[in-house]
C-alpha atoms as a PDB file:
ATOM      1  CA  UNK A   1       2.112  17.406  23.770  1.00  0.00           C
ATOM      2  CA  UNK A   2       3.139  13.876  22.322  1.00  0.00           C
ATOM      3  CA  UNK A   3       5.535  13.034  19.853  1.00  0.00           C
ATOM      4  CA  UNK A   4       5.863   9.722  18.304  1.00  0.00           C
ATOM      5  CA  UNK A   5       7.215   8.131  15.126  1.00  0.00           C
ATOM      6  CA  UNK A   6       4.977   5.648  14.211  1.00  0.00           C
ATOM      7  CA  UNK A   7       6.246   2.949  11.235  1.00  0.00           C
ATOM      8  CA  UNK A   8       4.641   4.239   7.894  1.00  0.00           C
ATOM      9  CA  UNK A   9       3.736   2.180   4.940  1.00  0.00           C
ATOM     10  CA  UNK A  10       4.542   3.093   1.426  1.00  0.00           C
ATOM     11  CA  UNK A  11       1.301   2.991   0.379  1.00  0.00           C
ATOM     12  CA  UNK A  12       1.954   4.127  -3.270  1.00  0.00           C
ATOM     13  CA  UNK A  13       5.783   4.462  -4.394  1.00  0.00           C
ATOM     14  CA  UNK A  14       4.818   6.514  -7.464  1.00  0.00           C
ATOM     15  CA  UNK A  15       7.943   9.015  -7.635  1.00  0.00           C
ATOM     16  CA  UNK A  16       5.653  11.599  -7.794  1.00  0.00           C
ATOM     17  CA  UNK A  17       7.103  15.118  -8.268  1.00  0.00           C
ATOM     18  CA  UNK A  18       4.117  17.295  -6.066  1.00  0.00           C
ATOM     19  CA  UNK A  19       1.619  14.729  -4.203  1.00  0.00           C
ATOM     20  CA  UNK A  20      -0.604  16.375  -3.024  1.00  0.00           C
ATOM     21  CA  UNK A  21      -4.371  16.921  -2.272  1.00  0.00           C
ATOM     22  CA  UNK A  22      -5.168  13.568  -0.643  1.00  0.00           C
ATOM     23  CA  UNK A  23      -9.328  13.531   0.033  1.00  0.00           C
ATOM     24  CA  UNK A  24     -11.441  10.144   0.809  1.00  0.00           C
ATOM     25  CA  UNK A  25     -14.516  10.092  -1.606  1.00  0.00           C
ATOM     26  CA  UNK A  26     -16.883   7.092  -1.650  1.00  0.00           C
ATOM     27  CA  UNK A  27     -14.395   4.670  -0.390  1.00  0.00           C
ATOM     28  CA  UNK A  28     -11.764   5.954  -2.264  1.00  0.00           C
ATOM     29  CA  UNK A  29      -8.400   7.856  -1.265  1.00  0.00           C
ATOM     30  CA  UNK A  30      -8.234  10.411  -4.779  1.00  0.00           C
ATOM     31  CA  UNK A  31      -4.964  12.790  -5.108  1.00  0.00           C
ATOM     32  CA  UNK A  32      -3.092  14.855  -7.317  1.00  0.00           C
ATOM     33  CA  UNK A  33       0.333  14.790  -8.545  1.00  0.00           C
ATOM     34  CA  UNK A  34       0.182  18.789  -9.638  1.00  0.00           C
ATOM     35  CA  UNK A  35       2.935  19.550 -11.801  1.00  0.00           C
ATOM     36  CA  UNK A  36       2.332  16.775 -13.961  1.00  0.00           C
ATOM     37  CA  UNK A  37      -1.272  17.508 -13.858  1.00  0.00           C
ATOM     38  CA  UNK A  38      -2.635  13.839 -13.259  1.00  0.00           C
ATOM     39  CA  UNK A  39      -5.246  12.482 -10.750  1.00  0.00           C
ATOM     40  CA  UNK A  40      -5.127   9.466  -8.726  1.00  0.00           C
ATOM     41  CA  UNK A  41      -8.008   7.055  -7.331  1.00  0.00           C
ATOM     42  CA  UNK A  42      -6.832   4.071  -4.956  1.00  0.00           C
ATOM     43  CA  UNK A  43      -9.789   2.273  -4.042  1.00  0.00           C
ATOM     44  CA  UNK A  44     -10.720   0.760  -0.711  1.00  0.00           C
ATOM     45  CA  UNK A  45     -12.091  -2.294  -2.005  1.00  0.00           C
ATOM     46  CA  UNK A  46      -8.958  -3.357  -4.028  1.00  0.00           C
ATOM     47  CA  UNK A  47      -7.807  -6.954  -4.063  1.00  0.00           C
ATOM     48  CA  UNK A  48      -4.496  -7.895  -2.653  1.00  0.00           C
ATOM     49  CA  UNK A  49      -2.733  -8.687  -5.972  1.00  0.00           C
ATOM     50  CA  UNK A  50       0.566  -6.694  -6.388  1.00  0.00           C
ATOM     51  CA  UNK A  51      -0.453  -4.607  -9.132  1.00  0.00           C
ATOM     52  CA  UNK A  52      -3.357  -3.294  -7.158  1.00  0.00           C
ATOM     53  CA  UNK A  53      -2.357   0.132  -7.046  1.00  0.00           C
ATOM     54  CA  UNK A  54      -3.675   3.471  -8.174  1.00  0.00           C
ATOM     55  CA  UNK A  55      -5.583   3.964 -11.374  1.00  0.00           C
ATOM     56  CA  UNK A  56      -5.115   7.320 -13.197  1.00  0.00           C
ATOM     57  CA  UNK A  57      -8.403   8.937 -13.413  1.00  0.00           C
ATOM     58  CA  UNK A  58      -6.418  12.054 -15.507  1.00  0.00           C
ATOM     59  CA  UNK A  59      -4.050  13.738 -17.180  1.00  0.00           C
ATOM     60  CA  UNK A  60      -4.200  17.534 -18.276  1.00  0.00           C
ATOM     61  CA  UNK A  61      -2.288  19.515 -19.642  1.00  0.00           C
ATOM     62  CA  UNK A  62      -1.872  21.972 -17.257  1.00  0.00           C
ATOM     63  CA  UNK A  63      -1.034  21.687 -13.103  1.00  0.00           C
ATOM     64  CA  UNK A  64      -3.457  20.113 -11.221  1.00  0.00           C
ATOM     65  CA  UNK A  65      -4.126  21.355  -7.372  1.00  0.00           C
ATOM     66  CA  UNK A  66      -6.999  19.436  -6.093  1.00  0.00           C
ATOM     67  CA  UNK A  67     -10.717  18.406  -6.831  1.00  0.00           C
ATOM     68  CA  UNK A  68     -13.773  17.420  -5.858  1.00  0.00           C
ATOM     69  CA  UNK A  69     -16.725  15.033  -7.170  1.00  0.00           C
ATOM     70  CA  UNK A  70     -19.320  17.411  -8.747  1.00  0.00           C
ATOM     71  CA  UNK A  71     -22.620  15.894  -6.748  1.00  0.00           C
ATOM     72  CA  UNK A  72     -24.681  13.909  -8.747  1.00  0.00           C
ATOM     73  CA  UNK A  73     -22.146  14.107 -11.953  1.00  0.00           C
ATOM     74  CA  UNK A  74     -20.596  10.235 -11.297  1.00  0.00           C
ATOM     75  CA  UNK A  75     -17.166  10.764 -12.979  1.00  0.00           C
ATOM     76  CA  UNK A  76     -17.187  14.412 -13.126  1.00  0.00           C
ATOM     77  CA  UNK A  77     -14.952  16.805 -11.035  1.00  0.00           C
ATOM     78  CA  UNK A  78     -14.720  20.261 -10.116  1.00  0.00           C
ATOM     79  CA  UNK A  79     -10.936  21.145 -10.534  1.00  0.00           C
ATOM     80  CA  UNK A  80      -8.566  23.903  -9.169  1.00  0.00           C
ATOM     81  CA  UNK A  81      -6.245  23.580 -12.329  1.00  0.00           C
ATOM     82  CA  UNK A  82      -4.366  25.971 -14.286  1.00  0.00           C
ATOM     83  CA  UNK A  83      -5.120  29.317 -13.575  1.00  0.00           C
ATOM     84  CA  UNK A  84      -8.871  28.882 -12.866  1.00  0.00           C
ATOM     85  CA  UNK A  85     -11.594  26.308 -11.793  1.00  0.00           C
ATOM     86  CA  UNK A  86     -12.769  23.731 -13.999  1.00  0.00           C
ATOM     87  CA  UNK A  87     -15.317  21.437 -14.660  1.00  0.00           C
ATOM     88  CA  UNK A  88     -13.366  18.099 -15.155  1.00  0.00           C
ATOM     89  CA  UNK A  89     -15.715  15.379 -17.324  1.00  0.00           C
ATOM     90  CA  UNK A  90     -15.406  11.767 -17.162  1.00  0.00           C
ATOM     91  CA  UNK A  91     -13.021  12.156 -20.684  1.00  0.00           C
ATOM     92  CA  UNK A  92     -10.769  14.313 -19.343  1.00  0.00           C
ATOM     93  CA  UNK A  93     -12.409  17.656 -20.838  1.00  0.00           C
ATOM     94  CA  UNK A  94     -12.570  20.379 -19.030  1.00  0.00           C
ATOM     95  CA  UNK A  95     -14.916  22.692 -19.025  1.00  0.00           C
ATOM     96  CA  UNK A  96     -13.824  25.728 -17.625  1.00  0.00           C
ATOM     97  CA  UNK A  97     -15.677  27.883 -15.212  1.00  0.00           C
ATOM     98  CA  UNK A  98     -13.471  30.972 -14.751  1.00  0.00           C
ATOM     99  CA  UNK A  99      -9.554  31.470 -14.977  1.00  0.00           C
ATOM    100  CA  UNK A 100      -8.884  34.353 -12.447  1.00  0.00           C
ATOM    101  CA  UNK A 101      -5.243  33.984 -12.285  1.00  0.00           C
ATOM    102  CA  UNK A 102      -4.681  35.037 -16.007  1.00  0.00           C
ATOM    103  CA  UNK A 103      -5.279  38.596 -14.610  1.00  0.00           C
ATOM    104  CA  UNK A 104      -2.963  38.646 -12.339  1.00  0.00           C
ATOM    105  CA  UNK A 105       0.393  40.275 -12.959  1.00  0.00           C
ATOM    106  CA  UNK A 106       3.286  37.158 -11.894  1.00  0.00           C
ATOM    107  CA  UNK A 107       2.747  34.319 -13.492  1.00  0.00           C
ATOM    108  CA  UNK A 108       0.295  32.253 -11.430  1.00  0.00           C
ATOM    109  CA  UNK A 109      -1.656  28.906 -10.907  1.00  0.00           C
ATOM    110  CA  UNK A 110      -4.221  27.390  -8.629  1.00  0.00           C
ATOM    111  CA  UNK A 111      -3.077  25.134  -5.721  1.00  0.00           C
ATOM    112  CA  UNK A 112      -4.971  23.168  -2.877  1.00  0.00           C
ATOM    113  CA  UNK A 113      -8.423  22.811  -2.370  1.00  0.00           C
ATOM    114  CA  UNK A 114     -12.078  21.659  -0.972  1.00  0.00           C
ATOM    115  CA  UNK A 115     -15.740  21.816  -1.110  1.00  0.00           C
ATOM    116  CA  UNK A 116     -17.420  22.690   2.071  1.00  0.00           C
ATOM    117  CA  UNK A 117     -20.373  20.768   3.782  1.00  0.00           C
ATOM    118  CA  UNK A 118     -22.666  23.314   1.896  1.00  0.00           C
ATOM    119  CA  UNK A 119     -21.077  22.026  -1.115  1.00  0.00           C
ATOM    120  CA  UNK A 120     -19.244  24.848  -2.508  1.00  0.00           C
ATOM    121  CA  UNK A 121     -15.715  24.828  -3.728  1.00  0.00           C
ATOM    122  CA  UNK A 122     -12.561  26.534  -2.027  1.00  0.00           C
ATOM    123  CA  UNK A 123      -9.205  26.702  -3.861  1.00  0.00           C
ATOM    124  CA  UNK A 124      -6.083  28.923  -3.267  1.00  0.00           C
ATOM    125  CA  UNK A 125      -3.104  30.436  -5.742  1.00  0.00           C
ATOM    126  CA  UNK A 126       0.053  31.738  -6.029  1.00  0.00           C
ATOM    127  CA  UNK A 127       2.740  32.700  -8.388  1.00  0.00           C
ATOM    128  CA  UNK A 128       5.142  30.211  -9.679  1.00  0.00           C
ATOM    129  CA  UNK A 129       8.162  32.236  -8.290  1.00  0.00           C
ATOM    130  CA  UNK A 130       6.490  32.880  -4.341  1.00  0.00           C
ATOM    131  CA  UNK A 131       6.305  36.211  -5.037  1.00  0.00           C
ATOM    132  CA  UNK A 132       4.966  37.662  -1.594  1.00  0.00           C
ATOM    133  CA  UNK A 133       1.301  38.716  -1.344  1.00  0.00           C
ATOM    134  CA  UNK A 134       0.549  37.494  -5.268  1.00  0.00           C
ATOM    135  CA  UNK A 135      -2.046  34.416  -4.345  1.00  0.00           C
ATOM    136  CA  UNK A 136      -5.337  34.369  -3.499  1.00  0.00           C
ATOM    137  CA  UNK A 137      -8.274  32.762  -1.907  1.00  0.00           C
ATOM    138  CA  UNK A 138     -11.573  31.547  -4.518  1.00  0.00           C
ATOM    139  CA  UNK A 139     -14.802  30.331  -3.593  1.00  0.00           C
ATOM    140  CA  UNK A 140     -16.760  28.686  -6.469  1.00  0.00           C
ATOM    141  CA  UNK A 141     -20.603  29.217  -5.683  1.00  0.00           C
ATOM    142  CA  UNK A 142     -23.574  26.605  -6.417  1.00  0.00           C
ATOM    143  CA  UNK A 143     -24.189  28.849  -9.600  1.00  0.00           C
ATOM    144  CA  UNK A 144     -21.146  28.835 -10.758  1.00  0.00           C
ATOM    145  CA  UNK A 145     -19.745  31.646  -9.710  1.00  0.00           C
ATOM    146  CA  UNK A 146     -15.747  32.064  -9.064  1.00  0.00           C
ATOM    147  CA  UNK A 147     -15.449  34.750  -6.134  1.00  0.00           C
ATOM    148  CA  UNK A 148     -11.715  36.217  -4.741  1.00  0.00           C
ATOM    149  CA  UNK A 149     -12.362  35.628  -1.192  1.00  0.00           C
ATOM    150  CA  UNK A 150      -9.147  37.117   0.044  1.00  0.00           C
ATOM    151  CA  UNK A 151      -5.956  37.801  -1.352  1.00  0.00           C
ATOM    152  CA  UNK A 152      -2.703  39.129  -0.142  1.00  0.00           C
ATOM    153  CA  UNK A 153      -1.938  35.310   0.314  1.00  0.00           C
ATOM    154  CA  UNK A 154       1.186  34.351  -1.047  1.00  0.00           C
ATOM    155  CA  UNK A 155       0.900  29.932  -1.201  1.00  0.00           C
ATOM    156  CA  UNK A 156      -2.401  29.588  -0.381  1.00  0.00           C
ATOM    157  CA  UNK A 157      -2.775  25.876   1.112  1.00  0.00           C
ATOM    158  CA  UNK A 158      -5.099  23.196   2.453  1.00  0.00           C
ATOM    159  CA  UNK A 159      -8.400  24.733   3.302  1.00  0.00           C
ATOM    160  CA  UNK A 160     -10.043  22.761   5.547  1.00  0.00           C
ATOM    161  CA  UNK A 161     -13.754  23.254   7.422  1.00  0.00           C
ATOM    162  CA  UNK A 162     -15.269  21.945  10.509  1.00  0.00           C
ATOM    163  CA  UNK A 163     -17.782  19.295  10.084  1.00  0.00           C
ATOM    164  CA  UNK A 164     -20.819  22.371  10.332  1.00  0.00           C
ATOM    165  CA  UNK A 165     -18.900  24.105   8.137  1.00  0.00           C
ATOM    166  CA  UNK A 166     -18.376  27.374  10.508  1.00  0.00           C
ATOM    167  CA  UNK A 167     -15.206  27.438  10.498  1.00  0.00           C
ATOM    168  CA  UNK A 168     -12.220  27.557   7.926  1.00  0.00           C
ATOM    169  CA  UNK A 169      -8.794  26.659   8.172  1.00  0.00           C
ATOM    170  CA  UNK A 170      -6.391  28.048   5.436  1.00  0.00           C
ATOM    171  CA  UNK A 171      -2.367  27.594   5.434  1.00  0.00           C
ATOM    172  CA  UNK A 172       0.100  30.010   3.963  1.00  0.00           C
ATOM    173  CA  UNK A 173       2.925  28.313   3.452  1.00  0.00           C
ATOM    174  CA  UNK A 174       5.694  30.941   2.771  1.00  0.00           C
ATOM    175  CA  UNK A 175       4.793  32.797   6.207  1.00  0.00           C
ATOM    176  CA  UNK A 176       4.405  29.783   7.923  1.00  0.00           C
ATOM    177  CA  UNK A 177       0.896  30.937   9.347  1.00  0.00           C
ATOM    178  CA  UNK A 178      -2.516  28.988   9.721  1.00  0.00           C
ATOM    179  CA  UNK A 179      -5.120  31.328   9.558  1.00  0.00           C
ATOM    180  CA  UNK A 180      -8.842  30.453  11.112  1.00  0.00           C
ATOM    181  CA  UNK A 181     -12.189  32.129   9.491  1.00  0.00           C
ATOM    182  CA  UNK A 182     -15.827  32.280  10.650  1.00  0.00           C
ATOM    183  CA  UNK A 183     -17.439  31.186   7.833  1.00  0.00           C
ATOM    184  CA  UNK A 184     -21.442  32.095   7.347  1.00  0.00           C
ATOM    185  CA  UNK A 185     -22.678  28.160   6.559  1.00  0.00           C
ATOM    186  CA  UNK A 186     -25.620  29.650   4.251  1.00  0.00           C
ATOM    187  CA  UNK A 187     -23.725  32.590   1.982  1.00  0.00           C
ATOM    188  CA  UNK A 188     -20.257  31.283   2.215  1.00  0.00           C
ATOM    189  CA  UNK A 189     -19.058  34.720   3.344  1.00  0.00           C
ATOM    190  CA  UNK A 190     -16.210  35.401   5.528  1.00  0.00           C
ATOM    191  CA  UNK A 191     -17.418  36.876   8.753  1.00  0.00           C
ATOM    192  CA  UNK A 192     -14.753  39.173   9.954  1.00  0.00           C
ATOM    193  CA  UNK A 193     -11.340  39.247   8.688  1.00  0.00           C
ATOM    194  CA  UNK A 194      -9.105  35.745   9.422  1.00  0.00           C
ATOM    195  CA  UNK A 195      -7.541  35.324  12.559  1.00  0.00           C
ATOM    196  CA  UNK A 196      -4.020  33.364  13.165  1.00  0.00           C
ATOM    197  CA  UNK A 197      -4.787  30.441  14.449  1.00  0.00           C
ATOM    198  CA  UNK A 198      -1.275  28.844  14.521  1.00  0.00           C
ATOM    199  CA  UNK A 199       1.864  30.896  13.555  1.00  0.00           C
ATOM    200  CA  UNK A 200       5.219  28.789  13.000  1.00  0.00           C
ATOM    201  CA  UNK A 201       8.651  29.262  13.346  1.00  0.00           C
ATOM    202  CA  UNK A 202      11.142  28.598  10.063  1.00  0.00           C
ATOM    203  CA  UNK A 203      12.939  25.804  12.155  1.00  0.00           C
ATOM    204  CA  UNK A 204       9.139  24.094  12.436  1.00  0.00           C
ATOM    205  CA  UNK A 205       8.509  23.673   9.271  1.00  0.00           C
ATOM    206  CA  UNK A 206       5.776  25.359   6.907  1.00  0.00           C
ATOM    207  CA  UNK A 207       2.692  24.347   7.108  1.00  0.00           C
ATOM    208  CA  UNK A 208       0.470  22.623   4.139  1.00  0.00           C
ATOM    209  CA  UNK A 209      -2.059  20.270   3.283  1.00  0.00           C
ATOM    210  CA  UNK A 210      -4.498  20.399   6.705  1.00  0.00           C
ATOM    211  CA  UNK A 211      -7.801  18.246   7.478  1.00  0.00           C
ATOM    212  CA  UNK A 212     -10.161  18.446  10.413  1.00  0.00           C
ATOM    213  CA  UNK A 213     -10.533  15.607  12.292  1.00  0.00           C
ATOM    214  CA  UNK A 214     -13.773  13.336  13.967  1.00  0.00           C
ATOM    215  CA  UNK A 215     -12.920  15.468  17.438  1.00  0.00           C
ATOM    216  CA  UNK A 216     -12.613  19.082  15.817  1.00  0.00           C
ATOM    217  CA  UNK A 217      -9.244  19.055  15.598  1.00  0.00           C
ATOM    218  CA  UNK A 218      -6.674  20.229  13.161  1.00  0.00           C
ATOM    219  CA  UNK A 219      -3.854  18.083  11.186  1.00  0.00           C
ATOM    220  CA  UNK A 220      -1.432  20.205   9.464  1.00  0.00           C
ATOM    221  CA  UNK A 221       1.295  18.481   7.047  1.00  0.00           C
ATOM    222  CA  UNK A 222       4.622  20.499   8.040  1.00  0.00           C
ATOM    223  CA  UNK A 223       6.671  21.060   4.962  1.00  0.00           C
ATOM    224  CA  UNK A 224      10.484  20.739   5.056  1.00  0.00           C
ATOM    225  CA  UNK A 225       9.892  19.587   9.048  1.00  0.00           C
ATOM    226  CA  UNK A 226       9.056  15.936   7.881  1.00  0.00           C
ATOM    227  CA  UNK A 227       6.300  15.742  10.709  1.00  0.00           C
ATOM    228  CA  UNK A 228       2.597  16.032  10.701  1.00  0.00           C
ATOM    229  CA  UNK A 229       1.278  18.253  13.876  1.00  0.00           C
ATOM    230  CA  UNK A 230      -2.588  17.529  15.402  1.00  0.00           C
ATOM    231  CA  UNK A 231      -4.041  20.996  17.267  1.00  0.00           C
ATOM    232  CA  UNK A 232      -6.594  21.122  19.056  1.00  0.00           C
ATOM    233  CA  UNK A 233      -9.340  23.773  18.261  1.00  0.00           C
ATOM    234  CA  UNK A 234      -8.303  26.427  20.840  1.00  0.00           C
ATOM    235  CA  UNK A 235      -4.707  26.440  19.439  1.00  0.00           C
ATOM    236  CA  UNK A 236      -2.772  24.283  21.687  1.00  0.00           C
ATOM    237  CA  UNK A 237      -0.089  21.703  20.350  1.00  0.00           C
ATOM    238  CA  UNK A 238      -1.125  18.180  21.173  1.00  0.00           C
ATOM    239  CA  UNK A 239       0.697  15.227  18.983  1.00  0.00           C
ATOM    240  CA  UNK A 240       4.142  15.619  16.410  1.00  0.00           C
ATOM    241  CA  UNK A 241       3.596  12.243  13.900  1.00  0.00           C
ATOM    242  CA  UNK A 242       7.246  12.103  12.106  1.00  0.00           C
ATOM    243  CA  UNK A 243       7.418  11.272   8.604  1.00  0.00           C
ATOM    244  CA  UNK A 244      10.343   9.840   6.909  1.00  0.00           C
ATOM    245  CA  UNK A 245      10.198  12.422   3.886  1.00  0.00           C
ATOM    246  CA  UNK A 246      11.289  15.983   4.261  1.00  0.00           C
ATOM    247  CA  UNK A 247       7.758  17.101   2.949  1.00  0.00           C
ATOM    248  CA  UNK A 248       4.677  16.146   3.522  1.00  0.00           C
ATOM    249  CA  UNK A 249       2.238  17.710   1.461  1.00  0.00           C
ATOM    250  CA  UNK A 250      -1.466  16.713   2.293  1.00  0.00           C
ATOM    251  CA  UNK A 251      -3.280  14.939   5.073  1.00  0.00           C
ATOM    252  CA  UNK A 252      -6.647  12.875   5.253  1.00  0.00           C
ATOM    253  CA  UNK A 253      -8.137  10.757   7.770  1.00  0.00           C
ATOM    254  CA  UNK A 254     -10.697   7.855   6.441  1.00  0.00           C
ATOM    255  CA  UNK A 255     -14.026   7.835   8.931  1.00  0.00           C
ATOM    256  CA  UNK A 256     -14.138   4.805  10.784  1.00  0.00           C
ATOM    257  CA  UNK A 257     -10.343   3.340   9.249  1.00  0.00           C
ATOM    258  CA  UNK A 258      -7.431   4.240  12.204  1.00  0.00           C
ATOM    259  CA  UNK A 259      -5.300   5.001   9.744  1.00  0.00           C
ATOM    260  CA  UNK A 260      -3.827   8.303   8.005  1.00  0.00           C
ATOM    261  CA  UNK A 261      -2.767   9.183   4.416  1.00  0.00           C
ATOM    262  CA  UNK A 262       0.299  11.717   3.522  1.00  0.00           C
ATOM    263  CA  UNK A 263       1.041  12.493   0.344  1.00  0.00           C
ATOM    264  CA  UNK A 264       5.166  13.341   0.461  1.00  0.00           C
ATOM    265  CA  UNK A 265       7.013  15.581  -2.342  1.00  0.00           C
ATOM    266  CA  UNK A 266      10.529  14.608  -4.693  1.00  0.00           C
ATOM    267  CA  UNK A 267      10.306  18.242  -5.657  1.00  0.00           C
ATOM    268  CA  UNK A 268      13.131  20.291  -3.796  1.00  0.00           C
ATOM    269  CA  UNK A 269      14.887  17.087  -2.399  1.00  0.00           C
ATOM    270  CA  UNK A 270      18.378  16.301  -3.485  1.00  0.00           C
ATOM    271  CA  UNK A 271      18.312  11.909  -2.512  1.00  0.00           C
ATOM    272  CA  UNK A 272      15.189  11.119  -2.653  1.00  0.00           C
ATOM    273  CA  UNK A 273      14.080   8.013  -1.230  1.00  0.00           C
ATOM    274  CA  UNK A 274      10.806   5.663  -1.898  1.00  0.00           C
ATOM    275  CA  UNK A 275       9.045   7.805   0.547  1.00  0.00           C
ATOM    276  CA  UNK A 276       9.321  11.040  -1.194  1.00  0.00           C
ATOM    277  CA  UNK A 277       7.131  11.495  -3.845  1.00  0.00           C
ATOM    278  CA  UNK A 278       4.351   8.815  -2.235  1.00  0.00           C
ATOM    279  CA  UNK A 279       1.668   7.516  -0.061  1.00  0.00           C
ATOM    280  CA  UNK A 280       2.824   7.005   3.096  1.00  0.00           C
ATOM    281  CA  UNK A 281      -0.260   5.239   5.774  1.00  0.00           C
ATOM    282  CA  UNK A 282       0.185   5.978   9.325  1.00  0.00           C
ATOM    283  CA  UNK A 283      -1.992   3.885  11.864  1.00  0.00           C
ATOM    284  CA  UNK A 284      -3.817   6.248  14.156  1.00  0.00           C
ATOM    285  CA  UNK A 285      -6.596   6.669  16.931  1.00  0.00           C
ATOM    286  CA  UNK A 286      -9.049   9.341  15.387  1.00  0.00           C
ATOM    287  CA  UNK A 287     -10.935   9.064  12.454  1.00  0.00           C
ATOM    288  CA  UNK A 288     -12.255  11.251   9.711  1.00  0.00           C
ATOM    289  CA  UNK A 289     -15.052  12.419   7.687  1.00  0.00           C
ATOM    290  CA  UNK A 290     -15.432  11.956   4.143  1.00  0.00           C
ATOM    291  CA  UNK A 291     -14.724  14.913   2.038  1.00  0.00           C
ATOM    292  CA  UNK A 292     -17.634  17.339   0.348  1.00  0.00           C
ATOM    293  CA  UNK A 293     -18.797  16.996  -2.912  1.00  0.00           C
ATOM    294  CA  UNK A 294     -19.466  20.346  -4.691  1.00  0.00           C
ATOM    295  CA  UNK A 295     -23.065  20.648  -5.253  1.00  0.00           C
ATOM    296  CA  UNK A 296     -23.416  23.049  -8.434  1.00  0.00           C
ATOM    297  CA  UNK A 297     -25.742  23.348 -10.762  1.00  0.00           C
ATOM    298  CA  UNK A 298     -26.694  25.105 -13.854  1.00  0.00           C
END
C-alpha cells in the first residue's frame, strides 16, 4: 500500500455546505450542493478567463443528492431529490416519478446516486437524524418504475458499478462498511444478498462518494479521515490520496484526463478553509469512464 499527498487545486471555491455527487457527462464535471438543492456543470472546454467557473444548471426547492442525464432528453435529468426520484426538465420542473421516502416513519430524503451501464437509475436514503437501519436502496427501471432494492441501510452512499455493470458497490456511511452486489446486467436484480467488501474502522474514516476506475478498481472518499483510499477488486488496500479537508464527499475520474475530482463538505467543520466546501483536482495515473445516462422511456 502507498500513501501520498499529492498538491490539490481548488478547482471551485464555492463554500458549498454538502458537495457532493461529482459525475463526468459529455465533457463536463456536473455536482450537487444537496442541502441547498442546486446543481453544478463546469465544463471541459472553458476558456481561461477568471470568471470561468461553474454555471448553475438548478435550484429546487428541496435537497438535491445526485443525477443523471435522461438519454436522449438534452437538458433533462433524472434526480434523487427530496424524498423520491424526479424527472428534472431543462426549466427546473420536476416531474416526479415516485416519492418513497414520504412513507417512511423518520423524516427522510434521498442521497447519492447513479445510472448503471444498462441505463437504469440507483439512489440511496436516509433519515435526517441517522437513525440506524431507516434508509434504503431504489432502483428506477427503464419504465419508470421506483423499486426498494434493499433497506436496513442507514446513509446509503455512492453506488458505483463496474464498467459491465455486474457488480455494485454501495457505502454505508454510519457503519463504516462498503458493501459489494452481483448485479444481473439484464433485470437489474440483486443476485444474492450483498457481501462486505471493505469494512472500516471509526479512526479510518467513513466511507462515501465511491467510483470505479479504468483498471476495476474502487475509489472511496473517506469522510472525517480527509483521504481518498483506491482498492483493488479482491479487497486489498493499495493507495491513501490525502486531502486537505476533513471530508471528502464524492470521487470521479475523467477517461483519458490524469486527474481526479473531490467534492469536500463545510457542513460539520468548525474553521473551515477554501478547501472545504469545494472542488479540489488531484493529478493521478488511472483514468475513468464517463458516467451512465439513464435510458427511460415512456
Amino acid at each position: 500500500m502507498t500513501s501520498t499527498a499529492a498538491s490539490a487545486t481548488v478547482v471551485v471555491d464555492g463554500a458549498y455546505e454538502l458537495a457532493e455527487g461529482g459525475r463526468w457527462f459529455d465533457g463536463r464535471y456536473v455536482y450537487v450542493d444537496i442541502l441547498s438543492g442546486r446543481l453544478f456543470e463546469l465544463r471541459d472546454d472553458r476558456d481561461d478567463r477568471d470568471d470561468a467557473g461553474p454555471t448553475q444548471l438548478a435550484r429546487l426547492d428541496v435537497p438535491l443528492g445526485a443525477v443523471a442525464p435522461v438519454s436522449d432528453r438534452p437538458g433533462s435529468w433524472i434526480a434523487a431529490a427530496g424524498t423520491g426520484i424526479a424527472l428534472l426538465t431543462p426549466d427546473g420542473t420536476l416531474e416526479w416519478l415516485d416519492r418513497p421516502e414520504d412513507r417512511t416513519p423518520a423524516p427522510s430524503r434521498m442521497n447519492d446516486g447513479v445510472a448503471d451501464p444498462a441505463g437504469r437509475f440507483w439512489a440511496g436514503s436516509m433519515a435526517y437524524d441517522g437513525t440506524p437501519g431507516a434508509g434504503s436502496l431504489y432502483r428506477t427501471d427503464l419504465d419508470g418504475t421506483v423499486v426498494r432494492v434493499l433497506d436496513g441501510l442507514t446513509i446509503a452512499n455512492g453506488p458505483a458499478f463496474t464498467a459491465d455493470g455486474t457488480t455494485m458497490y454501495l457505502a454505508d456511511t454510519a457503519v463504516g462498511t462498503v458493501l459489494r452486489c452481483r448485479v444481473d446486467p439484464v433485470s437489474g436484480d440483486l443476485l444474492g444478498g450483498p457481501e462486505i467488501f471493505v469494512r472500516l474502522r471509526d479512526d479510518e474514516g467513513s466511507p462515501d462518494g465511491m467510483t470505479v476506475d479504468a483498471e476495476g478498481c474502487l475509489w472511496v472518499a473517506l469522510w472525517g479521515a480527509g483521504a481518498v483510499r483506491r482498492y483493488h477488486p479482491d479487497g486489498r488496500l493499495l493507495h491513501t490520496l490525502t486531502v486537505p479537508a476533513p471530508h471528502p464527499t464524492s470521487v470521479c475520474l475523467p477517461p483519458d484526463t490524469n486527474r481526479l475530482f473531490v467534492t469536500t463538505a463545510r457542513h460539520g467543520v468548525t474553521d473551515p478553509t477554501a478547501t472545504s466546501g469545494a472542488v479540489l483536482g488531484f493529478p493521478v495515473t488511472i483514468g475513468g469512464t464517463a458516467a451512465c445516462s439513464w435510458q427511460g422511456r415512456f
